[in-house]
Protein backbone atom coordinates (compact mmCIF):
# COMPACT_ATOMS: atom_id res chain seq x y z
CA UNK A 1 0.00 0.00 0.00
CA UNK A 2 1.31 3.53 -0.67
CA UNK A 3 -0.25 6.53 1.45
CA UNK A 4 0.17 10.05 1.92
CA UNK A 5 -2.37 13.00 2.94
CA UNK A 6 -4.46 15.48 1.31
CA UNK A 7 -2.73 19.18 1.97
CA UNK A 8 -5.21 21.49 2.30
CA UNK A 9 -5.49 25.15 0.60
CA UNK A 10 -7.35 28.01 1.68
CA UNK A 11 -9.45 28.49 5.24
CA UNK A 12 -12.65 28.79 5.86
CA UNK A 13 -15.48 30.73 4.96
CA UNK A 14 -13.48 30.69 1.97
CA UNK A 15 -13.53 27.91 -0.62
CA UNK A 16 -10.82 25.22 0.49
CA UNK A 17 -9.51 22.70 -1.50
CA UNK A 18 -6.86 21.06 -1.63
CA UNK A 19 -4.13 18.12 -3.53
CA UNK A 20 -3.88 14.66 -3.16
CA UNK A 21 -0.10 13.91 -2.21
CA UNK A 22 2.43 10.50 -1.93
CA UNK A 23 5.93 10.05 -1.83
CA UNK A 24 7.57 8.53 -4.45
CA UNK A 25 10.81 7.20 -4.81
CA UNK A 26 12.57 7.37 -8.01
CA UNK A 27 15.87 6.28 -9.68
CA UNK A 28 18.22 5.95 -12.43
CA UNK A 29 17.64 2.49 -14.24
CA UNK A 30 21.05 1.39 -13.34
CA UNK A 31 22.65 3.21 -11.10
CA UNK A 32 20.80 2.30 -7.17
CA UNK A 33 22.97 5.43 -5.78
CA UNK A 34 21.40 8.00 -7.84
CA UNK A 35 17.34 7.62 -6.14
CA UNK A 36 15.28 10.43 -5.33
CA UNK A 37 11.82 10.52 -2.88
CA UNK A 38 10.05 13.77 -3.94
CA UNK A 39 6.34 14.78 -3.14
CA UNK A 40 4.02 14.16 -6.37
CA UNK A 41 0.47 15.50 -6.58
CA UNK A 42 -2.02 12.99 -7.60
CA UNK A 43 -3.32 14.05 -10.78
CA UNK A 44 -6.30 10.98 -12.59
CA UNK A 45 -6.13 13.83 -15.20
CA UNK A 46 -2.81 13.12 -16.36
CA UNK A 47 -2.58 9.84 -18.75
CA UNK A 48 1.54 9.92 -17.57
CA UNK A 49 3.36 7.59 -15.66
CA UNK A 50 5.34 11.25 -13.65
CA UNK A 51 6.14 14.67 -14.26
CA UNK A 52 9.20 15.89 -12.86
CA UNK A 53 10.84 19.19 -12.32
CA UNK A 54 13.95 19.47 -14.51
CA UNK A 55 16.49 19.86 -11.61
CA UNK A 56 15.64 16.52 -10.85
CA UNK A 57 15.84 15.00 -13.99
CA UNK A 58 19.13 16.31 -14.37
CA UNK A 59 20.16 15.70 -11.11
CA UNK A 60 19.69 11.94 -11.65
CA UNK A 61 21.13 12.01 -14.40
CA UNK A 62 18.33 10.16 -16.13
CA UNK A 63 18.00 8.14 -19.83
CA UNK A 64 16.58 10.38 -22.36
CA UNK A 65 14.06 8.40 -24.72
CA UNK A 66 12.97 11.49 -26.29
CA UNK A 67 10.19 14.06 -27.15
CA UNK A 68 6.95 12.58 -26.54
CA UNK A 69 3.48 15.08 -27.00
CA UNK A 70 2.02 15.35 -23.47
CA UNK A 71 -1.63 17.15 -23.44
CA UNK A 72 -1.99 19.45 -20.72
CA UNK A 73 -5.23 20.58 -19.19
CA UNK A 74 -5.83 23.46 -21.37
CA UNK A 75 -6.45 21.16 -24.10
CA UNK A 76 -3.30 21.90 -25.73
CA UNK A 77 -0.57 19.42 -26.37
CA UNK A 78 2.98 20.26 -26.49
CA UNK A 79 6.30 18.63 -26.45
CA UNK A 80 7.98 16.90 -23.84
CA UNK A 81 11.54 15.36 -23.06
CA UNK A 82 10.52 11.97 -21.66
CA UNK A 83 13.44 9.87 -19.74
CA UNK A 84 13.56 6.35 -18.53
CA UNK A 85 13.71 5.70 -14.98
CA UNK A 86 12.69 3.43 -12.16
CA UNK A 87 9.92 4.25 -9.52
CA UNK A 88 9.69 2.15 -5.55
CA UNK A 89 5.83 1.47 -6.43
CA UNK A 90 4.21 -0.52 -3.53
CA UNK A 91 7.52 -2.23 -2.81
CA UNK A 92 8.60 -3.46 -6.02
CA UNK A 93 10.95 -0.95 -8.64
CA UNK A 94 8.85 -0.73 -12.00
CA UNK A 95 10.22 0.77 -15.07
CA UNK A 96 8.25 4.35 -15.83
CA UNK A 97 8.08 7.40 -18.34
CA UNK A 98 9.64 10.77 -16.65
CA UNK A 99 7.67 13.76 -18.19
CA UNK A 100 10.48 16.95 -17.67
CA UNK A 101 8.05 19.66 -16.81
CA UNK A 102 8.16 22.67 -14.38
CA UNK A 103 6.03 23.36 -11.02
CA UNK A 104 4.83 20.17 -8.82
CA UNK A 105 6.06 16.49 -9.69
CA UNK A 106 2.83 14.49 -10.97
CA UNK A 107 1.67 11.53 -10.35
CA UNK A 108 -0.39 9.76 -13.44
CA UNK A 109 -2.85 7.81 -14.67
CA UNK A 110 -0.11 5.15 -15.95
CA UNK A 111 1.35 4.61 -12.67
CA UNK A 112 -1.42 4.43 -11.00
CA UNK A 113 -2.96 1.75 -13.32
CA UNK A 114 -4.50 -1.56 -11.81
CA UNK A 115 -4.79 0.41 -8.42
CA UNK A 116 -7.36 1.61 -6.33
CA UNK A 117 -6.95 4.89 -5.52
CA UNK A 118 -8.66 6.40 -2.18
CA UNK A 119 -8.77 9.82 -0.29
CA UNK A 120 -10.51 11.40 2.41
CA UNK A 121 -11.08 14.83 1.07
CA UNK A 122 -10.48 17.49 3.87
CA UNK A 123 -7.45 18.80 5.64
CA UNK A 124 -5.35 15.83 6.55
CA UNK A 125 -7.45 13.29 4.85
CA UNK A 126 -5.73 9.86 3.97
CA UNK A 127 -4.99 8.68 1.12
CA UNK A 128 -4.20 5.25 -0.03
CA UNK A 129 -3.30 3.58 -2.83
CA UNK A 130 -3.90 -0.31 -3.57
CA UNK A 131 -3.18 -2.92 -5.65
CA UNK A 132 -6.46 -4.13 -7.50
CA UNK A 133 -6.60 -7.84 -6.55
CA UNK A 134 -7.86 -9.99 -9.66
């Protein structure tokens, strides 16, 4: 099971909302030195496996595949550098697609395939992430 919380934005009267965060840990495909845990938003509106800031991606050092389109929630789809890299995903290393892409790492749809994904939305709330059992 993978957890984290849901960070709240905003106080009351006002509208609060807030994000859906886990830790992930992430590495270079072959070197187990060069890993990584960073805090990735949640985001079932990205089809990606992760999104991460380019520091990182260049601070691990990671295999570039190449530019892959990536549409963002605007509608519009633009370029990406995609690298290959290894994500700690409910304790097993899986093989994953790093978007390079400013602001918040994101978690996607791809990594979060055959899961069931859970939160308690309000400040604080849990949430979980499970393996779908056949």
């Amino acid at each position: 099971m993978i957890s984290g919380k849901v960070h709240a934005q905003g106080e009351p009267p006002r509208l609060v909302t807030g994000k859906a965060i886990v830790s992930v840990t992430v590495g270079h495909m072959t070197d187990d030195d060069r890993t990584v845990t960073v805090d990735a938003v949640v985001d079932t509106g990205a089809t990606t496996f992760l999104t991460l800031p380019p520091e990182t991606v260049r601070t691990l050092d990671f295999h570039y595949i190449g530019e892959r389109p990536a549409e963002l929630a605007t509608g519009e789809v633009t370029m990406t550098d995609t690298y290959a890299a290894r994500v700690l995903w409910d304790g097993e290393m899986r093989t994953a697609v790093v978007h390079e892409a400013s602001g918040e790492p994101l978690l996607g749809m791809a990594l979060l395939w055959g899961n069931r994904l859970c939160l308690d939305a309000q400040p604080d709330g849990d949430v979980t992430i499970d393996k779908i059992q056949p």
